[in-house]
ModelCIF file with pLDDT and N, C-alpha, C, O atoms, coordinates in Angstrom:
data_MODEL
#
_entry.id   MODEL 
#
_entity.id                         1 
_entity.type                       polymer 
_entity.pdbx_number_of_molecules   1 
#
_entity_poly.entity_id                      1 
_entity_poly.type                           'polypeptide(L)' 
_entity_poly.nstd_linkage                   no 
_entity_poly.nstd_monomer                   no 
_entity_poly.pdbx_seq_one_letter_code       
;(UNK)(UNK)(UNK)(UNK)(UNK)(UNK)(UNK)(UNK)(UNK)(UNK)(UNK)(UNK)(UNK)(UNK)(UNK)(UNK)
(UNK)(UNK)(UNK)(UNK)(UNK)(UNK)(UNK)(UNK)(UNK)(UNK)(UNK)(UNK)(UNK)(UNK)(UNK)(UNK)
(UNK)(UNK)(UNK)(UNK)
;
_entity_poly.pdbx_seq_one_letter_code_can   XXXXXXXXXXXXXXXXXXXXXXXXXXXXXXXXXXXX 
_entity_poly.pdbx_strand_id                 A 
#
loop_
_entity_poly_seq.entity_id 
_entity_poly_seq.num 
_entity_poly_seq.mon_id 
_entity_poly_seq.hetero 
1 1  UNK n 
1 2  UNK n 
1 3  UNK n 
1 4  UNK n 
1 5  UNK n 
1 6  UNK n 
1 7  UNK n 
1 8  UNK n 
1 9  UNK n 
1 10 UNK n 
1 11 UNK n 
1 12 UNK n 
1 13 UNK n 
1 14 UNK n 
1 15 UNK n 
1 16 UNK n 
1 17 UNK n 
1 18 UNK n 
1 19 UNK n 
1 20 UNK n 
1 21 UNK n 
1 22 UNK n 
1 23 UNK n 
1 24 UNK n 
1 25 UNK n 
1 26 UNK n 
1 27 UNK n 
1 28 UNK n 
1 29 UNK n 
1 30 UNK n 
1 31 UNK n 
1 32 UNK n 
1 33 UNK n 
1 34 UNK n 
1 35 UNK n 
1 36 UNK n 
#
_struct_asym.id          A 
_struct_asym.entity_id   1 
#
loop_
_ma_qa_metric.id 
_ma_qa_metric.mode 
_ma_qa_metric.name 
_ma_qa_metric.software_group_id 
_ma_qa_metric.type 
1 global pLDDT . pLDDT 
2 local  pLDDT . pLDDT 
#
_ma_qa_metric_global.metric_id      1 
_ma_qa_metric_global.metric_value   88.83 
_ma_qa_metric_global.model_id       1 
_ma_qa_metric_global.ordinal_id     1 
#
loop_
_ma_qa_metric_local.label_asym_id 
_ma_qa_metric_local.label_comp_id 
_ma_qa_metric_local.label_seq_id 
_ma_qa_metric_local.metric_id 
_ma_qa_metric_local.metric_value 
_ma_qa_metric_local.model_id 
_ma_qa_metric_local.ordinal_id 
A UNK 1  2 90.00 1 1  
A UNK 2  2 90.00 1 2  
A UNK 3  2 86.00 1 3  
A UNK 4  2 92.00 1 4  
A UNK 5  2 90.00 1 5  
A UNK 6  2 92.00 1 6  
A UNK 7  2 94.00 1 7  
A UNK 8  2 93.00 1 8  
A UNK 9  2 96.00 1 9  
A UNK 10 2 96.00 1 10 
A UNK 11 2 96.00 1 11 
A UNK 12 2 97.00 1 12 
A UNK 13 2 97.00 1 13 
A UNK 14 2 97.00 1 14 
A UNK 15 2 98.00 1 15 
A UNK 16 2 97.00 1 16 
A UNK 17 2 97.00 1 17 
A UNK 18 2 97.00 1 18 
A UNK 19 2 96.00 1 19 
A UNK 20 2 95.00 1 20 
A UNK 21 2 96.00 1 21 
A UNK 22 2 94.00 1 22 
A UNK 23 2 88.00 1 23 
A UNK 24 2 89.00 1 24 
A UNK 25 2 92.00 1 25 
A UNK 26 2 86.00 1 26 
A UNK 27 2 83.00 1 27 
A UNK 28 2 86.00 1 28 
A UNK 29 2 84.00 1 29 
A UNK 30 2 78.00 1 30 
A UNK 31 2 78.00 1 31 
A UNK 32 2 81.00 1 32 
A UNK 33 2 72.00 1 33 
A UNK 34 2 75.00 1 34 
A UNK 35 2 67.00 1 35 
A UNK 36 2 63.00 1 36 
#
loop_
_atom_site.group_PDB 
_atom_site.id 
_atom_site.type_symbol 
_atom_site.label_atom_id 
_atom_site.label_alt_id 
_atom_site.label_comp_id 
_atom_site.label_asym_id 
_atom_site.label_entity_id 
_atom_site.label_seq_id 
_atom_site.pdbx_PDB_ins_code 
_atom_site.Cartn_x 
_atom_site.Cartn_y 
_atom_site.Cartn_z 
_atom_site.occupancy 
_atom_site.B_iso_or_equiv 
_atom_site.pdbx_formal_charge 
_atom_site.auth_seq_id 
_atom_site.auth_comp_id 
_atom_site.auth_asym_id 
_atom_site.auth_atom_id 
_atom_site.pdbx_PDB_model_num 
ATOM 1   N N  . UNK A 1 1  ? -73.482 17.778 4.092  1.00 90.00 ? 1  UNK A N  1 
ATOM 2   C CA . UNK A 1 1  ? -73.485 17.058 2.814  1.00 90.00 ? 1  UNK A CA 1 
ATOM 3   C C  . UNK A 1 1  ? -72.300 17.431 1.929  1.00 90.00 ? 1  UNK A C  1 
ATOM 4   O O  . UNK A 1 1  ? -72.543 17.495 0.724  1.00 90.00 ? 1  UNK A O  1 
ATOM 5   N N  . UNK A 1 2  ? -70.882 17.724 2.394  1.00 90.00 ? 2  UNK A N  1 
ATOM 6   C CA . UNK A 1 2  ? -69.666 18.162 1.550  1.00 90.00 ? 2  UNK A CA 1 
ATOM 7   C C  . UNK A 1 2  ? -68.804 17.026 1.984  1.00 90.00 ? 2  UNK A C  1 
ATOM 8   O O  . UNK A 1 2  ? -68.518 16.763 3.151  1.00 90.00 ? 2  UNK A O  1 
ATOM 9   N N  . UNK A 1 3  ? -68.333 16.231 0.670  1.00 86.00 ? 3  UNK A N  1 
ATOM 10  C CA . UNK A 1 3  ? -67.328 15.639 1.403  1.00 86.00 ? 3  UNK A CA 1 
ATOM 11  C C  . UNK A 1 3  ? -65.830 15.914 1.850  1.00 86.00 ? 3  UNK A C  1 
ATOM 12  O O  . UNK A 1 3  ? -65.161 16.853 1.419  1.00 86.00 ? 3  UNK A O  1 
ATOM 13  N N  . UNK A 1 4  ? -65.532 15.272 2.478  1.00 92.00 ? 4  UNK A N  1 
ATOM 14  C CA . UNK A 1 4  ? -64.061 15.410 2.831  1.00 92.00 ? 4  UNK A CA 1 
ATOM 15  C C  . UNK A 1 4  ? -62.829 14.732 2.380  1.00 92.00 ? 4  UNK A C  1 
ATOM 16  O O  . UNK A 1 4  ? -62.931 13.619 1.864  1.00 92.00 ? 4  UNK A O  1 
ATOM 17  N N  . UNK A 1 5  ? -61.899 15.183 2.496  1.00 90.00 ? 5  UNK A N  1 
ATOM 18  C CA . UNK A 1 5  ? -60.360 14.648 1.597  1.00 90.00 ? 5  UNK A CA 1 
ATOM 19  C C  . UNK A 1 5  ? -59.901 13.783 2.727  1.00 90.00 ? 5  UNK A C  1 
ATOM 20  O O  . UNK A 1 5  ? -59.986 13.945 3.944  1.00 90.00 ? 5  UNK A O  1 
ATOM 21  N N  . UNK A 1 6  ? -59.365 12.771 1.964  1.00 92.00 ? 6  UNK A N  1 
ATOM 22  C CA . UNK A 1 6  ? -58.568 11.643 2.639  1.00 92.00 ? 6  UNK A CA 1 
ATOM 23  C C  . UNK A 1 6  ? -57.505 12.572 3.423  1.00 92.00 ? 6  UNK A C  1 
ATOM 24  O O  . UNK A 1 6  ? -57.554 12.361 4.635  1.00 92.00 ? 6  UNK A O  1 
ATOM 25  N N  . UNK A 1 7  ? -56.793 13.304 3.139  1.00 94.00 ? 7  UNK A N  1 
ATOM 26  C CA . UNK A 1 7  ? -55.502 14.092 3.976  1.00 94.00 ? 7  UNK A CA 1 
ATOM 27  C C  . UNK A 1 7  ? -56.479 15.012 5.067  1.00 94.00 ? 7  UNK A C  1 
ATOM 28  O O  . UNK A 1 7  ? -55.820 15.880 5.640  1.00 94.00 ? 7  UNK A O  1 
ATOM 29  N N  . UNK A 1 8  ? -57.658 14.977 5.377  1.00 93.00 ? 8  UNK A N  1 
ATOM 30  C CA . UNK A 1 8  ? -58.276 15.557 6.374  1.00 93.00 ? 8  UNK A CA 1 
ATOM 31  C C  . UNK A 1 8  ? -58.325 14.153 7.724  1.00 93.00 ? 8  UNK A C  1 
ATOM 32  O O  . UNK A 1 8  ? -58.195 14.115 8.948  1.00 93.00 ? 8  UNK A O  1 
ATOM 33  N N  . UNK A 1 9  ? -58.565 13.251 6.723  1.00 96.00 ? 9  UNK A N  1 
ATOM 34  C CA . UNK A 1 9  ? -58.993 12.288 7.952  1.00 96.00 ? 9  UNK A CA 1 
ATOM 35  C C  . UNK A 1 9  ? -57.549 11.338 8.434  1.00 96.00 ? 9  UNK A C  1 
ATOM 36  O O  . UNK A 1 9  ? -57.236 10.786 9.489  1.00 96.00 ? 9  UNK A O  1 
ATOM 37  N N  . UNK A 1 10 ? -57.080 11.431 7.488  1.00 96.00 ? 10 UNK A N  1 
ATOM 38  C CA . UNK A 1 10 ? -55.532 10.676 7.673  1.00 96.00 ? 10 UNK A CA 1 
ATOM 39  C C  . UNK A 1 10 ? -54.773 11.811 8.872  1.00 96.00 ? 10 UNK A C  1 
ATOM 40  O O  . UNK A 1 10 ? -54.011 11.371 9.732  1.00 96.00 ? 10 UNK A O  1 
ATOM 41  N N  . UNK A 1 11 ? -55.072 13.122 8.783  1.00 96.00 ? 11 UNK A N  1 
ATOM 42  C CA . UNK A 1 11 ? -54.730 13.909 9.752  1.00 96.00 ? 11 UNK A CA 1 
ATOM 43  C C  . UNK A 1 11 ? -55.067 13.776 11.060 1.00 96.00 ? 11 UNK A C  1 
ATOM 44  O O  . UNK A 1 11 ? -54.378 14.031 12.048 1.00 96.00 ? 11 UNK A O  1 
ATOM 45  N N  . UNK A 1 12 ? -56.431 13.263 10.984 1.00 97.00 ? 12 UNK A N  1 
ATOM 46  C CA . UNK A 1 12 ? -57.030 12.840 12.488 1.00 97.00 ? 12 UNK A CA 1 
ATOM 47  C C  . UNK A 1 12 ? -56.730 11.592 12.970 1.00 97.00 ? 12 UNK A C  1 
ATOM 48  O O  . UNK A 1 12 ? -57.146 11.208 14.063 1.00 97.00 ? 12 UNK A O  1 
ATOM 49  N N  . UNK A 1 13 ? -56.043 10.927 12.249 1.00 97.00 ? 13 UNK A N  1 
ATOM 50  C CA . UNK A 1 13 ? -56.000 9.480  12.223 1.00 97.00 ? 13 UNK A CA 1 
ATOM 51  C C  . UNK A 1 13 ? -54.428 9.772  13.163 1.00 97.00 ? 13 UNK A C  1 
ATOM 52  O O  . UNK A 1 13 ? -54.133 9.301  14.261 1.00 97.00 ? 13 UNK A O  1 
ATOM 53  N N  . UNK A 1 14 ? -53.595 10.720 12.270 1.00 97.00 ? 14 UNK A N  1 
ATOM 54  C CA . UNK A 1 14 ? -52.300 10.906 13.063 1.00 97.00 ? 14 UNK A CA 1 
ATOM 55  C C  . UNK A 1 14 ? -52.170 11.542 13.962 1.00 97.00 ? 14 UNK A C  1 
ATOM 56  O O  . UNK A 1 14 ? -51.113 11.376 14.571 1.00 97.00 ? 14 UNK A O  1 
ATOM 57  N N  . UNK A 1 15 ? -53.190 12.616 14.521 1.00 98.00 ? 15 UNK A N  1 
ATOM 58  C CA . UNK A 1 15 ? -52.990 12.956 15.779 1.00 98.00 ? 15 UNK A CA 1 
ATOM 59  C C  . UNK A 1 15 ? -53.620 12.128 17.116 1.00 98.00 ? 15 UNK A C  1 
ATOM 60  O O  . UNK A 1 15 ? -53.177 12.168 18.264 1.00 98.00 ? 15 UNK A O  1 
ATOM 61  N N  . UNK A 1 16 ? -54.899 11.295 16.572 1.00 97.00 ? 16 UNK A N  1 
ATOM 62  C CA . UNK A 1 16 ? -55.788 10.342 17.416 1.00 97.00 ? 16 UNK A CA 1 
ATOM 63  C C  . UNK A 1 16 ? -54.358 9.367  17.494 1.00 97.00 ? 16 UNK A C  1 
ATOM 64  O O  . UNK A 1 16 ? -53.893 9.598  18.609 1.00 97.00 ? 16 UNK A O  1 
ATOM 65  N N  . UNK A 1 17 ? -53.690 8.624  16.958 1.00 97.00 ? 17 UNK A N  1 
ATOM 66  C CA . UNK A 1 17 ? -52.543 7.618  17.008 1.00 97.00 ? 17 UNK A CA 1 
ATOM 67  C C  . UNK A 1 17 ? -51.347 8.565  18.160 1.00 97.00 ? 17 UNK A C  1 
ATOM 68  O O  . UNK A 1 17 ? -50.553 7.965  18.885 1.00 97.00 ? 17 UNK A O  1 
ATOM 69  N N  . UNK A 1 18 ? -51.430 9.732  18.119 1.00 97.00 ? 18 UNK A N  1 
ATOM 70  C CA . UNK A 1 18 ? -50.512 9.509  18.847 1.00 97.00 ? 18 UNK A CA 1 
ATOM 71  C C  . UNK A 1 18 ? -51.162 9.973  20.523 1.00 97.00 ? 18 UNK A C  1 
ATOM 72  O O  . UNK A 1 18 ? -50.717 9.685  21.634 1.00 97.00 ? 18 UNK A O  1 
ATOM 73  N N  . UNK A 1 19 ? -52.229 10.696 20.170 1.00 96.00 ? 19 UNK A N  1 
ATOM 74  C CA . UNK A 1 19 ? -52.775 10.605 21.543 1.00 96.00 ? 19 UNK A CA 1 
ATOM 75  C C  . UNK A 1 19 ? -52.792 9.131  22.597 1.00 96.00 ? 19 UNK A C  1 
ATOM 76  O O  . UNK A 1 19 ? -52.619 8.870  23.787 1.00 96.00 ? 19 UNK A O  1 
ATOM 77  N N  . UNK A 1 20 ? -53.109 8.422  21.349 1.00 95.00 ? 20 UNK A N  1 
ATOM 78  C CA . UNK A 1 20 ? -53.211 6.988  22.353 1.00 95.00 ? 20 UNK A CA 1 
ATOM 79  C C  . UNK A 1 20 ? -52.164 6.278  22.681 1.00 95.00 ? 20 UNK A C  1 
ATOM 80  O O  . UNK A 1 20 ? -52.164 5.472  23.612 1.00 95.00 ? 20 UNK A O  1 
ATOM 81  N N  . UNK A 1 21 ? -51.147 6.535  21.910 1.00 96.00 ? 21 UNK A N  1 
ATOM 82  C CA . UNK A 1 21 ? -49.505 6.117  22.270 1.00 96.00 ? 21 UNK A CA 1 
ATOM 83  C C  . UNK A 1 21 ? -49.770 6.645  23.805 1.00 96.00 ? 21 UNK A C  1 
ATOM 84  O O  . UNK A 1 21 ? -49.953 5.985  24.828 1.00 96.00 ? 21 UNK A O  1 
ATOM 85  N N  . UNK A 1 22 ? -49.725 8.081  23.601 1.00 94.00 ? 22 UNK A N  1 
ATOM 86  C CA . UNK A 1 22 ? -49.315 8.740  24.975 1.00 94.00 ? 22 UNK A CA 1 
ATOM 87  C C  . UNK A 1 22 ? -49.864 8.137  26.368 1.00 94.00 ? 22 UNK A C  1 
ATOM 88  O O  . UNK A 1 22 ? -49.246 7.950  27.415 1.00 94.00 ? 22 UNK A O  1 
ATOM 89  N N  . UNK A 1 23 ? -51.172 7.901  26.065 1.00 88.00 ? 23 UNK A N  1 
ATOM 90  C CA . UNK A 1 23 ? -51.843 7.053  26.693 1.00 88.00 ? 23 UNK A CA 1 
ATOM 91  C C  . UNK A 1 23 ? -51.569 5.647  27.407 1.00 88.00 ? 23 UNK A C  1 
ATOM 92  O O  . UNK A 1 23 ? -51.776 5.188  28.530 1.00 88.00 ? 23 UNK A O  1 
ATOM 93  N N  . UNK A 1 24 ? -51.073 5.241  26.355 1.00 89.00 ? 24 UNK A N  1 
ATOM 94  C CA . UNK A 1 24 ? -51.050 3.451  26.036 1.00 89.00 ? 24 UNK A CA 1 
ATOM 95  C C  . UNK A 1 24 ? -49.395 3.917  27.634 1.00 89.00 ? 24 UNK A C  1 
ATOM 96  O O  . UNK A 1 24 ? -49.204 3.232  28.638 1.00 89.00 ? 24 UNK A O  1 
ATOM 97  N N  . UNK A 1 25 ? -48.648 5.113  27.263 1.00 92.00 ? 25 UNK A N  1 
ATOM 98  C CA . UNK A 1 25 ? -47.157 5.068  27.668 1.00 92.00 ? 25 UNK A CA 1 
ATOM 99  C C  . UNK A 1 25 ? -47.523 5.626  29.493 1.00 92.00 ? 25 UNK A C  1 
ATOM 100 O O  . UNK A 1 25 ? -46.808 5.424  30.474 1.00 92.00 ? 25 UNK A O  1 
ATOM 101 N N  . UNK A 1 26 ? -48.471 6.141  29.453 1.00 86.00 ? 26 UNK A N  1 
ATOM 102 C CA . UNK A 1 26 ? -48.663 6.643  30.686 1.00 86.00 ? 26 UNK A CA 1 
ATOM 103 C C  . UNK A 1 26 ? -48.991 5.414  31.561 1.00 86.00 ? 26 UNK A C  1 
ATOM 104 O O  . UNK A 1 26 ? -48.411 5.096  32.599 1.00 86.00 ? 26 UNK A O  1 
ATOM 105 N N  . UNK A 1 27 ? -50.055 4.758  30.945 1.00 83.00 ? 27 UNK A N  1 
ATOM 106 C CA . UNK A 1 27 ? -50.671 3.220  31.457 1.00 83.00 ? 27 UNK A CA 1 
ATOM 107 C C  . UNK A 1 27 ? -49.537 2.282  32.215 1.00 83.00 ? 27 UNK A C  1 
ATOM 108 O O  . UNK A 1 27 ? -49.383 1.812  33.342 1.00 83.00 ? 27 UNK A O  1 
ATOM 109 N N  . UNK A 1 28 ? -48.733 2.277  30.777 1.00 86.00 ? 28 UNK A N  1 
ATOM 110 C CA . UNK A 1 28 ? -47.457 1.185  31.015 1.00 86.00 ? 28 UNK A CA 1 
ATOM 111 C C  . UNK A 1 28 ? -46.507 1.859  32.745 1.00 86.00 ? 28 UNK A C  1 
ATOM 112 O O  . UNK A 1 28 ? -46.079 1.131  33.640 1.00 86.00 ? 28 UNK A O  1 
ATOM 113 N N  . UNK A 1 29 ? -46.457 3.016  32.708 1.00 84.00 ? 29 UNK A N  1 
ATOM 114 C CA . UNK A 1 29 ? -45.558 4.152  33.390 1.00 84.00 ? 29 UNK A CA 1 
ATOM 115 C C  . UNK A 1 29 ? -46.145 3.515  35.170 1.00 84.00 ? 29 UNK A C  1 
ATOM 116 O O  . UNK A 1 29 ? -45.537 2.976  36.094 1.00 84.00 ? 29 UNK A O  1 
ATOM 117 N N  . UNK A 1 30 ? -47.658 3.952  34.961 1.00 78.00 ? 30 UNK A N  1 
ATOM 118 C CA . UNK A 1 30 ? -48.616 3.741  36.031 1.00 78.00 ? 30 UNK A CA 1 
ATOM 119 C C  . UNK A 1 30 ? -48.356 1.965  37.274 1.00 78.00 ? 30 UNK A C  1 
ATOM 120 O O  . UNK A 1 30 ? -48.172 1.627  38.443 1.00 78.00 ? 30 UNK A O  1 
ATOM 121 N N  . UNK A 1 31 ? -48.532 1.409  35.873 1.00 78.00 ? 31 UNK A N  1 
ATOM 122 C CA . UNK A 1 31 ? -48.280 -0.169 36.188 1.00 78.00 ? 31 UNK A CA 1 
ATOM 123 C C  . UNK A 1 31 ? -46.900 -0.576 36.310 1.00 78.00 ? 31 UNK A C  1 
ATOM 124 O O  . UNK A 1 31 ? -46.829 -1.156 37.394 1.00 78.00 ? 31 UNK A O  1 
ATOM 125 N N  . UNK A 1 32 ? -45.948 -0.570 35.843 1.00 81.00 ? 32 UNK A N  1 
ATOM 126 C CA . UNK A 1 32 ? -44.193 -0.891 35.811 1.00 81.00 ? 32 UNK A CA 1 
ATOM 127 C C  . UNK A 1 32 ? -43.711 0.046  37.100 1.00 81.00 ? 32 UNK A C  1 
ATOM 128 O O  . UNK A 1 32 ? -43.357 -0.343 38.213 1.00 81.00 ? 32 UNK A O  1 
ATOM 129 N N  . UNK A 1 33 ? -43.826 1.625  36.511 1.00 72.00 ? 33 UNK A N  1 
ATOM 130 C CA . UNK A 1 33 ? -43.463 2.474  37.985 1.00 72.00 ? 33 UNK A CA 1 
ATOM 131 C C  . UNK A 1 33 ? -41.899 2.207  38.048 1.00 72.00 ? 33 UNK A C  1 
ATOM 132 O O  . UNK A 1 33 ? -41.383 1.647  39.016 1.00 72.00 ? 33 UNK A O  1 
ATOM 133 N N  . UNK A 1 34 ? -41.352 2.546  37.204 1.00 75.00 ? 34 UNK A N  1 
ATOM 134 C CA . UNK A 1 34 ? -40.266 2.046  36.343 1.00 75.00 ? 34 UNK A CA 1 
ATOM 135 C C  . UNK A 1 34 ? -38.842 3.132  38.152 1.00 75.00 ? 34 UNK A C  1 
ATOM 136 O O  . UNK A 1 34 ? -38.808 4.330  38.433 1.00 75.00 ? 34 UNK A O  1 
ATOM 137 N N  . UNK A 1 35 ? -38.191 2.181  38.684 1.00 67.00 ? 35 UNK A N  1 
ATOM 138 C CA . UNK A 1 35 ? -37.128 3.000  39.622 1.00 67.00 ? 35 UNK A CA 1 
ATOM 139 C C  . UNK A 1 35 ? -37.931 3.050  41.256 1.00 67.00 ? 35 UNK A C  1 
ATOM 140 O O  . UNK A 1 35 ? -37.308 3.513  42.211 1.00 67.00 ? 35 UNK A O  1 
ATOM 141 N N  . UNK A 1 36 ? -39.205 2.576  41.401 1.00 63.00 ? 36 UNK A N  1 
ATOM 142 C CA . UNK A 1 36 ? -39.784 2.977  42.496 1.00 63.00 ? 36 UNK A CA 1 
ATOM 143 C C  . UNK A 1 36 ? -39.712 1.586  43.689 1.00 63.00 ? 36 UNK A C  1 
ATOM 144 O O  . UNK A 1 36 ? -40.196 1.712  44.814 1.00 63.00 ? 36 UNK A O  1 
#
């Protein structure tokens, strides 16, 4: 029952965003296979 600060969740927001980049880049990597 404490709330939390916007710069707590905006923090999770920026590390969740780039997890899924990484993601999103591995996907693309998987499928293209970019030289093979």
């Amino acid at each position: 029952q404490r709330t939390i600060s916007q710069s707590h969740t905006a923090q999770l927001a920026m590390f969740t965003g780039v997890f899924n980049l990484l993601w999103a880049t591995v996907t693309v990597l998987m499928i293209v296979r970019p030289g093979s």
